[in-house]
N, C-alpha and C. Protein backbone atom coordinates (compact mmCIF):
# COMPACT_ATOMS: atom_id res chain seq x y z
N UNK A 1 0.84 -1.18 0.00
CA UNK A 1 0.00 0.00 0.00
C UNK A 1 0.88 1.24 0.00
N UNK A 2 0.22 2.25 -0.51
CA UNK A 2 1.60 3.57 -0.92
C UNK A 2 0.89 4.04 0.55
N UNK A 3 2.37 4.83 0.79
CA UNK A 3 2.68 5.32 2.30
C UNK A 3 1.20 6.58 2.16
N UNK A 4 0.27 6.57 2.88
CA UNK A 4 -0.80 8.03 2.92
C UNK A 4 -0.62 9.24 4.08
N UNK A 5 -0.02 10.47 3.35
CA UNK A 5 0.32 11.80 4.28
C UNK A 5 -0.32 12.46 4.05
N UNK A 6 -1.15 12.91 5.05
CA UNK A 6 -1.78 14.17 5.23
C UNK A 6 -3.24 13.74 4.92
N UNK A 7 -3.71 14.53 4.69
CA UNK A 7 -5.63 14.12 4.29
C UNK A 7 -5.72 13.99 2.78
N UNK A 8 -6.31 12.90 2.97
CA UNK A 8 -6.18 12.13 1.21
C UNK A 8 -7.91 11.91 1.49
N UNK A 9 -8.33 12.34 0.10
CA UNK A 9 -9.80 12.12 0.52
C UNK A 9 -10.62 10.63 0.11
N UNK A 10 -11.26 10.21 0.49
CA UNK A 10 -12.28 8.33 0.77
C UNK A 10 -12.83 8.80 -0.22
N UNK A 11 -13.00 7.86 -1.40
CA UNK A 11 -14.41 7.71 -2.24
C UNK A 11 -14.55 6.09 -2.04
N UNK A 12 -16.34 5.81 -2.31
CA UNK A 12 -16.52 4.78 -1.91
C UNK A 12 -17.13 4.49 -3.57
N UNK A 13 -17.68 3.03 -3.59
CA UNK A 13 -17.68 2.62 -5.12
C UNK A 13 -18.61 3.34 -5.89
N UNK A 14 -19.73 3.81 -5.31
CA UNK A 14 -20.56 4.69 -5.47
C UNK A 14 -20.39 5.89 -5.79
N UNK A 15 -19.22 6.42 -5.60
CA UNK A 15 -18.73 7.82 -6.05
C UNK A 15 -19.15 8.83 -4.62
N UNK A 16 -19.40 8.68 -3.84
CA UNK A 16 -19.89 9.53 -2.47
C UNK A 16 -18.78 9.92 -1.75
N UNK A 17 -18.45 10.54 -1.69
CA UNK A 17 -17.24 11.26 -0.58
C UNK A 17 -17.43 10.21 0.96
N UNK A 18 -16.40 9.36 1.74
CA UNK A 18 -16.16 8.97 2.72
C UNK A 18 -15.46 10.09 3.78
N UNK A 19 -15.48 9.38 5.14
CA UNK A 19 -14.86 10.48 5.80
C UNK A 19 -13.01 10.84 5.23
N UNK A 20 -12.56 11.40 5.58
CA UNK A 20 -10.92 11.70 4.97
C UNK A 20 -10.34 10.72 5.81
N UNK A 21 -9.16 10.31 4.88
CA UNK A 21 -8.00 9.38 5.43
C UNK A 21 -7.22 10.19 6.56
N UNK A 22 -7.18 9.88 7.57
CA UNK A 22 -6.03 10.53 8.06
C UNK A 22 -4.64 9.56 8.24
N UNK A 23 -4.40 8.48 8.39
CA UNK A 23 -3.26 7.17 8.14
C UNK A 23 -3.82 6.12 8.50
N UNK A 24 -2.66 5.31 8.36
CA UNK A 24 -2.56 4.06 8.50
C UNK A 24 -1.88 3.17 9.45
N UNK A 25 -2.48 2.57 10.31
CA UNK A 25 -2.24 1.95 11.45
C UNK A 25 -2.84 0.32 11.36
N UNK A 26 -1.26 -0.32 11.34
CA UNK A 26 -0.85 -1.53 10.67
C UNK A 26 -2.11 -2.05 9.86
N UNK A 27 -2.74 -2.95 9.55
CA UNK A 27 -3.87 -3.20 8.62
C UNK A 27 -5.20 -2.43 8.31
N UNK A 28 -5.11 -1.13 9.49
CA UNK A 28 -6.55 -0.46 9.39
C UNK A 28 -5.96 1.07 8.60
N UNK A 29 -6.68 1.41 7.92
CA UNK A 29 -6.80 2.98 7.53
C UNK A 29 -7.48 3.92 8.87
N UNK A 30 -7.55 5.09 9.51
CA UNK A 30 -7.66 5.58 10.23
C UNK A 30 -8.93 6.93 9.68
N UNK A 31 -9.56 6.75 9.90
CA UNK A 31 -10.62 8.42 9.12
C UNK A 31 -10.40 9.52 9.80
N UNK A 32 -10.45 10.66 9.60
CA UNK A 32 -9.90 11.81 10.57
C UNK A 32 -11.40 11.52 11.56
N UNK A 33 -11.43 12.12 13.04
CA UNK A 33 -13.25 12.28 13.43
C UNK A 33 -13.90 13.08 13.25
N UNK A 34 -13.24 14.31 12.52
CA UNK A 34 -13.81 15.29 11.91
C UNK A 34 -15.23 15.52 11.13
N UNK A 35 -14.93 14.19 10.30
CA UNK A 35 -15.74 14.30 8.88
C UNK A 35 -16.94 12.75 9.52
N UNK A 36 -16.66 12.38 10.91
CA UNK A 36 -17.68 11.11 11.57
C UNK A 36 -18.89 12.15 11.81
N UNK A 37 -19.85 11.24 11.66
CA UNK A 37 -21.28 12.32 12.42
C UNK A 37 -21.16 12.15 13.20
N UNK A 38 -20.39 10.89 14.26
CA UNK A 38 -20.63 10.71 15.31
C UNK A 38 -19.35 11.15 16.16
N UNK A 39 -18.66 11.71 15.38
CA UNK A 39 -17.52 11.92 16.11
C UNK A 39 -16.21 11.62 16.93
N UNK A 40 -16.18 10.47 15.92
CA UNK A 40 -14.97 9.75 16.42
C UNK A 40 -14.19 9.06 15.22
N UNK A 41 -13.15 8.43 15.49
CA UNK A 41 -12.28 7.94 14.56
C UNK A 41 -12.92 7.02 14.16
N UNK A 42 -13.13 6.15 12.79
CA UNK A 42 -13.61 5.15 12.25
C UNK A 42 -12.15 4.55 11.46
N UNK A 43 -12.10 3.60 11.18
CA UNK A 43 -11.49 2.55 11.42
C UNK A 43 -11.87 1.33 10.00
N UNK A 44 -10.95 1.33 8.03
CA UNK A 44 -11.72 0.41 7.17
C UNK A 44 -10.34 -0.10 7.01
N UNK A 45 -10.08 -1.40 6.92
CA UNK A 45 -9.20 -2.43 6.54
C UNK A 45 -8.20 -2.26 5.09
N UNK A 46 -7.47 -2.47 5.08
CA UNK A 46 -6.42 -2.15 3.92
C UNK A 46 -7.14 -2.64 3.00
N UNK A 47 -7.74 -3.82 3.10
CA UNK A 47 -8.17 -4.68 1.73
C UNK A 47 -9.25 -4.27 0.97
N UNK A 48 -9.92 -3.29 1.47
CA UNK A 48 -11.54 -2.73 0.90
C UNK A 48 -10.62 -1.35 0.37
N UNK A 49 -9.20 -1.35 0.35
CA UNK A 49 -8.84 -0.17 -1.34
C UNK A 49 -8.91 -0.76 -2.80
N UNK A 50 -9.51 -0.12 -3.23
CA UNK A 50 -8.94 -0.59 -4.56
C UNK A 50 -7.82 0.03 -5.37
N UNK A 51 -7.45 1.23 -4.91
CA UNK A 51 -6.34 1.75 -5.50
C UNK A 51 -6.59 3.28 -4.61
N UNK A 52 -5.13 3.72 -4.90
CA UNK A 52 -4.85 5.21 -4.40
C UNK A 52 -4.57 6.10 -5.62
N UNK A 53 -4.91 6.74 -5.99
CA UNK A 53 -5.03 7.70 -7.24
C UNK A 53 -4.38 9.52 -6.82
N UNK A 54 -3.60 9.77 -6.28
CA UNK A 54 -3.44 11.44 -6.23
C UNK A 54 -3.53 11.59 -4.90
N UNK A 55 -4.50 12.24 -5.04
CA UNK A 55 -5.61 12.73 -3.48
C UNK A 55 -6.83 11.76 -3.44
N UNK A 56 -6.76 10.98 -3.66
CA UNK A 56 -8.02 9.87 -3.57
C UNK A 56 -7.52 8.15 -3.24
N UNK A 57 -8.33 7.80 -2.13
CA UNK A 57 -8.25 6.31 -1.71
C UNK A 57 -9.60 5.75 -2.49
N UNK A 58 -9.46 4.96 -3.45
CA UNK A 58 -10.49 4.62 -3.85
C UNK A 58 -10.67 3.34 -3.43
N UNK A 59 -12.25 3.21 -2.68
CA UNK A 59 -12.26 2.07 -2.15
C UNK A 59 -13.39 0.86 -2.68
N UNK A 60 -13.46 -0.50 -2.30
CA UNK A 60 -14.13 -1.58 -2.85
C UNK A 60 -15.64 -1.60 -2.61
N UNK A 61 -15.94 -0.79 -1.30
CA UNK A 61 -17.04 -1.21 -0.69
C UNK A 61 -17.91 0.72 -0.65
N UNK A 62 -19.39 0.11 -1.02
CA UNK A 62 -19.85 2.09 -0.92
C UNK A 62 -19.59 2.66 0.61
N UNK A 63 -20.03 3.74 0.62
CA UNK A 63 -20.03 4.71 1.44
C UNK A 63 -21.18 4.07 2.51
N UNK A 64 -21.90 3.99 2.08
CA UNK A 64 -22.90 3.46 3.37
C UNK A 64 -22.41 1.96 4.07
N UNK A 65 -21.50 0.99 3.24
CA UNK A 65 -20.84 -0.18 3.79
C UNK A 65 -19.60 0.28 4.65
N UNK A 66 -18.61 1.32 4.23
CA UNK A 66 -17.40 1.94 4.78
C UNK A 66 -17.64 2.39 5.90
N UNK A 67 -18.91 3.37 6.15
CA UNK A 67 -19.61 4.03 7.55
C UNK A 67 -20.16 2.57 8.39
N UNK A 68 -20.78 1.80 7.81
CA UNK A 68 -20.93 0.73 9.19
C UNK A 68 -19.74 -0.11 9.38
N UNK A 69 -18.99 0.14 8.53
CA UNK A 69 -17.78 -0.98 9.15
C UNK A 69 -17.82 -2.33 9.13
């Protein structure tokens, strides 16, 4: 997986904006809690990327699967 610095923004397969990457902590991606409704860090598995593109983690699973975890 390419090293992720700084806020790289989540799209989910659906094209919907996810919360922002903030890193990576050993197999989990980290979301900032910023962008949680609920306000806390959320927490999606290395394997639900499908690729990193620029400023974008593009991931396997939609936005409403990424938010329940």
């Amino acid at each position: 997986m390419p090293r992720l610095n700084g806020q790289v923004k989540g799209e989910g397969t659906c094209g919907k904006k996810v919360e922002v990457v903030g890193h990576v902590e050993g197999i989990a991606i980290r979301l900032t809690r910023e962008d949680s409704p609920v306000g806390q860090h959320h927490f999606v598995h290395t394997t639900w990327v499908r690729r990193v593109h620029e400023k974008y983690v593009h991931l396997t699973k939609n936005s409403v699967e990424t938010v329940s975890g």
